[in-house]
Protein backbone atom coordinates (compact mmCIF):
# COMPACT_ATOMS: atom_id res chain seq x y z
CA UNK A 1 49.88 40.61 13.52
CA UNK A 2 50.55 44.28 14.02
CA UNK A 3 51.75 46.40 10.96
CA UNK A 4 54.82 47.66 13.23
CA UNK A 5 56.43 44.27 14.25
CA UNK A 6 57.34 45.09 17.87
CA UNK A 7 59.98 42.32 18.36
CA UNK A 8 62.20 44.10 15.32
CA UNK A 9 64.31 46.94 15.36
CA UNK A 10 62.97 48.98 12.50
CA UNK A 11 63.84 52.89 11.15
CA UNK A 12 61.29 55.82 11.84
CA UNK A 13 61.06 55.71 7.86
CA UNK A 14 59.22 52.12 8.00
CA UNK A 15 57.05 52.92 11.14
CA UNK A 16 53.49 53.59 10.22
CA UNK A 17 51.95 56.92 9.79
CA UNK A 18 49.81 57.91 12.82
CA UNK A 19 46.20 59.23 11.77
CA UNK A 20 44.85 61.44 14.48
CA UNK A 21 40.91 61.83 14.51
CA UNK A 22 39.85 65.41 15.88
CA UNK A 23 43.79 66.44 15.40
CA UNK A 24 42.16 70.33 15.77
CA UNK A 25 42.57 70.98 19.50
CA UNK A 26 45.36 71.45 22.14
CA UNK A 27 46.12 67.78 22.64
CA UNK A 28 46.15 66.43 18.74
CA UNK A 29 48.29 69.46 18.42
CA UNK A 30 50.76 68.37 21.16
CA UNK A 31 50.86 64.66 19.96
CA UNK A 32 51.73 65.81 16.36
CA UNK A 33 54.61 67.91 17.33
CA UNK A 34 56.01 65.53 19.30
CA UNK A 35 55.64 62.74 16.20
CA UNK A 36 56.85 64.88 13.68
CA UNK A 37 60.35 65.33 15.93
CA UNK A 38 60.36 61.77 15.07
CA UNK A 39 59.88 62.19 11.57
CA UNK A 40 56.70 60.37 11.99
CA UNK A 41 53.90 60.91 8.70
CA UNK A 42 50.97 62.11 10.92
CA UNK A 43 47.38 62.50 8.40
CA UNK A 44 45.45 64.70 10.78
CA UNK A 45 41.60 64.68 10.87
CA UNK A 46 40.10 68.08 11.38
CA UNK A 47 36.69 68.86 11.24
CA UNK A 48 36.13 71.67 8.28
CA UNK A 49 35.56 74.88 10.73
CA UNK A 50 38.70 74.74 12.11
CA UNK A 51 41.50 76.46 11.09
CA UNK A 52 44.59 73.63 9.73
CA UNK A 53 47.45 76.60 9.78
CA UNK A 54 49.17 75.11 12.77
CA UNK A 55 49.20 71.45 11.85
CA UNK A 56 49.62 72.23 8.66
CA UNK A 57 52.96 73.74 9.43
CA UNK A 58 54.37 70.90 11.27
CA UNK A 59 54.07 69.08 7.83
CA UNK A 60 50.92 66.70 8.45
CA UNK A 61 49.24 66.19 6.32
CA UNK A 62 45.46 67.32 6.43
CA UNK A 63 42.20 65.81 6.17
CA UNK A 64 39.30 67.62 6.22
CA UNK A 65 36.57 65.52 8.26
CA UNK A 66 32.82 64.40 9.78
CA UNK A 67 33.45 62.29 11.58
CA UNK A 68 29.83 61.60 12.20
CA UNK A 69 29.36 60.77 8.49
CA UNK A 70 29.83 56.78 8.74
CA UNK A 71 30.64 57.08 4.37
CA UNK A 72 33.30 59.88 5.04
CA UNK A 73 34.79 58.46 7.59
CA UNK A 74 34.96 55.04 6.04
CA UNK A 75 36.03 56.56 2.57
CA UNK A 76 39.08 58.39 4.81
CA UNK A 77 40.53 55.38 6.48
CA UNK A 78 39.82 53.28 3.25
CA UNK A 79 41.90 55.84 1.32
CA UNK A 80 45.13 55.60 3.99
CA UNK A 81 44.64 51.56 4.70
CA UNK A 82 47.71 50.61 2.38
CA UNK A 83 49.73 52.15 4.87
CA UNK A 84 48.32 50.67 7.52
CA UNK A 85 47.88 53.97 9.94
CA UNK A 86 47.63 53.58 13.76
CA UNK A 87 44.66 55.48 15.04
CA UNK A 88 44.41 58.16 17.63
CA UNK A 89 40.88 58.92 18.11
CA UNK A 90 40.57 61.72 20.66
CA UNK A 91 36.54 62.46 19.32
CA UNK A 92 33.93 64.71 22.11
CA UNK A 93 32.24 67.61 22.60
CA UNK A 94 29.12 66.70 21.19
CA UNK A 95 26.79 63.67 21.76
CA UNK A 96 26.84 62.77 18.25
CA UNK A 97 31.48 63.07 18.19
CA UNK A 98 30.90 61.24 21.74
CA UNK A 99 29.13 58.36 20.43
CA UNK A 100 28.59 58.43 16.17
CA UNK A 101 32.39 59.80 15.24
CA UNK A 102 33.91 57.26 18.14
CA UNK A 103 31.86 54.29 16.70
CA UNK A 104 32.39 55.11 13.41
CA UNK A 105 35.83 55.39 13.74
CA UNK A 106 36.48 52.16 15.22
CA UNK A 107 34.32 50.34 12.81
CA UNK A 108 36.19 51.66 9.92
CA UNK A 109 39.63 50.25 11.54
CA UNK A 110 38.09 47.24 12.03
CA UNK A 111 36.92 46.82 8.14
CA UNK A 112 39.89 48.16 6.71
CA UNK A 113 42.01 45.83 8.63
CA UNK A 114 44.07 47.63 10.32
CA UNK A 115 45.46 47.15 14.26
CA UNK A 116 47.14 49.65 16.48
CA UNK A 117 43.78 51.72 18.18
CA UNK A 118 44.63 54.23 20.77
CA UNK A 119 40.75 55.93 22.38
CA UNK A 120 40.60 58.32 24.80
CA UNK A 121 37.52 58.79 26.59
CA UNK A 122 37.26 59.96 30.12
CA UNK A 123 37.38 59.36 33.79
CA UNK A 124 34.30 58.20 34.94
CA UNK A 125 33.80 55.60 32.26
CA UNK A 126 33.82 51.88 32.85
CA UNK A 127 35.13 50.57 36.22
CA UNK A 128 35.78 54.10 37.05
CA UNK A 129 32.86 55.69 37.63
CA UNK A 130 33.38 55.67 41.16
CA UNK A 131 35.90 58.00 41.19
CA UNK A 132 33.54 61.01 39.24
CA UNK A 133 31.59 63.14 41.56
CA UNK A 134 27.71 62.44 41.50
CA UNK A 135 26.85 65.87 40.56
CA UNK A 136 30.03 65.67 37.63
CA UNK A 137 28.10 62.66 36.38
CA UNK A 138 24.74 64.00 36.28
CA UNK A 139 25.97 67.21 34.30
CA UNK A 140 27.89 65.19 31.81
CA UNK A 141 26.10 61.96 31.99
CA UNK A 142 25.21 61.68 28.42
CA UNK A 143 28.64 61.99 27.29
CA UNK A 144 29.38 59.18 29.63
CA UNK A 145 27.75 56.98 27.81
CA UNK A 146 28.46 57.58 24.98
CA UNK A 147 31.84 56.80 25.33
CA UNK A 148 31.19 53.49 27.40
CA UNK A 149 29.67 52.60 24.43
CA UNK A 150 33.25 53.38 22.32
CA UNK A 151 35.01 51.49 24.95
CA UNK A 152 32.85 48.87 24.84
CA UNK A 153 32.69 48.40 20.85
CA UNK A 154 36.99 48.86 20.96
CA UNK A 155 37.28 46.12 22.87
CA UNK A 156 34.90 43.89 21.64
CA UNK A 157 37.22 43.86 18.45
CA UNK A 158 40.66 42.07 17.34
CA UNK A 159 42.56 45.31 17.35
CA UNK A 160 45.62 45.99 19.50
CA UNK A 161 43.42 48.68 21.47
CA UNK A 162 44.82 51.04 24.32
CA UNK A 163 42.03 53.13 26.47
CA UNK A 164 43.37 56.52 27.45
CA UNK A 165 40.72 58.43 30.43
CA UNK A 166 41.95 62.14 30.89
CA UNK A 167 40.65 63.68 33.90
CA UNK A 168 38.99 67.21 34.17
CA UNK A 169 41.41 68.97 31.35
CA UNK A 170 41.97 72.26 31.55
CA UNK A 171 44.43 75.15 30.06
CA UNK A 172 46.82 76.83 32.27
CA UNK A 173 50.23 78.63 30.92
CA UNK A 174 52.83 75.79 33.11
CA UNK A 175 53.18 72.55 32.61
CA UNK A 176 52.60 69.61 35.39
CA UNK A 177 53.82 66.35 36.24
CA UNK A 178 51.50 64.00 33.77
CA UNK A 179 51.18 60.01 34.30
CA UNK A 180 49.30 57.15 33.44
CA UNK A 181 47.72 55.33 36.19
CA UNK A 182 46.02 52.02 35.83
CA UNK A 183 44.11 52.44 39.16
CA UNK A 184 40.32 52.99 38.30
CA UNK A 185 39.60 54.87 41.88
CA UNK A 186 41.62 57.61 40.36
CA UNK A 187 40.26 61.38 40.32
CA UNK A 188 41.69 64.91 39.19
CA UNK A 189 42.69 66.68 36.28
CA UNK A 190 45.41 67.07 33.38
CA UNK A 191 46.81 70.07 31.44
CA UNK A 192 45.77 69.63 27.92
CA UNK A 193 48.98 69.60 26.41
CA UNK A 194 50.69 67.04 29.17
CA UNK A 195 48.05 65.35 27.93
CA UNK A 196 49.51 65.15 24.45
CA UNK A 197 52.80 63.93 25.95
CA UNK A 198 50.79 60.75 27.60
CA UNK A 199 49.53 59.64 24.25
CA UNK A 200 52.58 60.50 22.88
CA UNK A 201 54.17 58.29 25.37
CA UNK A 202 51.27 55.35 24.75
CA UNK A 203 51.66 55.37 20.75
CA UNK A 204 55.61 54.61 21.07
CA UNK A 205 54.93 51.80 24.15
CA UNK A 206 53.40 48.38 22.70
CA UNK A 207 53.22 47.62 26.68
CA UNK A 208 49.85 49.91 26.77
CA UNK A 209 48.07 47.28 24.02
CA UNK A 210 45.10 45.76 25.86
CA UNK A 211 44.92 48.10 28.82
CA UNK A 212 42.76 51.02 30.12
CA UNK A 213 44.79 54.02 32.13
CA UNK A 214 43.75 57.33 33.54
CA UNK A 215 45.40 60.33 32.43
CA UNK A 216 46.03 62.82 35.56
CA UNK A 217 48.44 65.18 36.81
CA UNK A 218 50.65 63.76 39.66
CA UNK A 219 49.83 66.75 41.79
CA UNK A 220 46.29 67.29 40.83
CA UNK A 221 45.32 64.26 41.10
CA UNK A 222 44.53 61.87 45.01
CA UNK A 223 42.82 58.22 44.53
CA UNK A 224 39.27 57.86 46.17
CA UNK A 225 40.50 55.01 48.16
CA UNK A 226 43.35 56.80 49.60
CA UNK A 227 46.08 54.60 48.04
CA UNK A 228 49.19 56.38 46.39
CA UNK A 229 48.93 56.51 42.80
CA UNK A 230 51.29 54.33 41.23
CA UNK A 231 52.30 55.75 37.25
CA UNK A 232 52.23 52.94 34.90
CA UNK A 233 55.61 51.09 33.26
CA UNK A 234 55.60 51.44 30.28
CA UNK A 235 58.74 50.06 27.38
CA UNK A 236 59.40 52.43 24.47
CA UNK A 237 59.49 51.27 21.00
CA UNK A 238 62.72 48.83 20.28
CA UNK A 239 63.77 51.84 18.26
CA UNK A 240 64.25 54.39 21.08
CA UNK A 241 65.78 51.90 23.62
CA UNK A 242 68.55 51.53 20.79
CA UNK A 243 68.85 55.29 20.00
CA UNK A 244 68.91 55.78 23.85
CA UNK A 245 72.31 53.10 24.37
């Protein structure tokens, strides 16, 4: 049974606090903005070199992190498991975030029992590694898979898991038309912070629990059989269909 009961209408107040793992870059930024609008308690992981000023003002609350030390990590999610947090775990860079701080994180959900998982990896993972270019996947090949093996671990457990694959991200000053796509044939990229709004959108929709989506932009993006892409349905929270009328 999930900590947020779906089926109920229930107040921001009584939602569960959303911990974000690797909350220190453009994305975990984005998607704790957009939860603290909703008066949502955010505990935001940030590894120790970064700079917490920004997060910090939102009101999160901050949690210095490894996320590649198994007892840290473990010792963090024990620490917040009374309030049974929904995790965000948004981990790369490295090999050792890629495939250590992604494993480690889900393992610790898993022993603290806790349910809502949301992991983003990346296209090219999976049933999708079609649509990466041959010479993409030879440069980043490693990090592949590494997070096939976070995929595979999520959803070998009981938790109410949702797989999030960004395409090629990238930084630009406008904003673009972000979806979620279900189709695995899918190629292209995704502003980092439209990004943000996509998880955003995934952590308030319990219609993304058990399934895998890539995150593009609608006009950066073309599927590699030549099929439209179709964005993905997706319910908000019983909450915001009441607040909405």
């Amino acid at each position: 049974m999930s900590p947020w009961c779906y089926d109920d209408p229930v107040s921001e107040q009584h939602r569960p606090p959303i911990m974000i793992v690797c909350a220190d870059t453009d994305t975990g930024y984005r998607l704790a903005q957009l939860l603290r609008r909703e008066d949502r308690r955010v505990i935001a992981l940030m590894r120790r070199r970064c700079d917490p000023i920004l997060i910090e003002k939102l009101g999160c609350e901050i949690v210095p992190a490894d996320p590649t030390d198994r007892d840290e990590v473990f010792s963090i999610v024990a620490a917040h498991s009374k309030d049974e947090p929904e995790i965000v775990c948004m981990l790369g860079g490295t090999p050792q975030l890629n495939s250590q701080g992604n494993l480690n994180t889900i393992d610790a959900a898993v022993e603290y029992g806790l349910r809502r998982f949301i992991l983003l990896t990346t296209i090219g993972c999976g049933d999708s590694v079609a649509a990466v270019d041959p010479f993409v996947k030879a440069f980043i090949g490693k990090a592949l898979r590494a997070k096939n093996w976070a995929e595979t671990q999520l959803r070998a457990t009981n938790l109410d898991w949702t797989i999030i694959r960004p395409g090629g991200m990238v930084r630009r000053a406008t904003r673009g038309k972000p979806i979620l796509t279900e189709s695995p044939n899918v190629s292209g990229y995704i502003n980092l912070f439209d990004l943000g709004d996509l998880v955003h959108q995934a952590v308030n929709s319990p219609a993304t629990i058990g399934h895998t989506y890539a995150a593009v932009d609608d006009a950066k993006a073309f599927d590699i059989k030549g099929k439209p892409l179709v964005p993905a349905m997706l319910e908000p929270a019983p909450e915001q269909r009441d607040a909405r009328g």
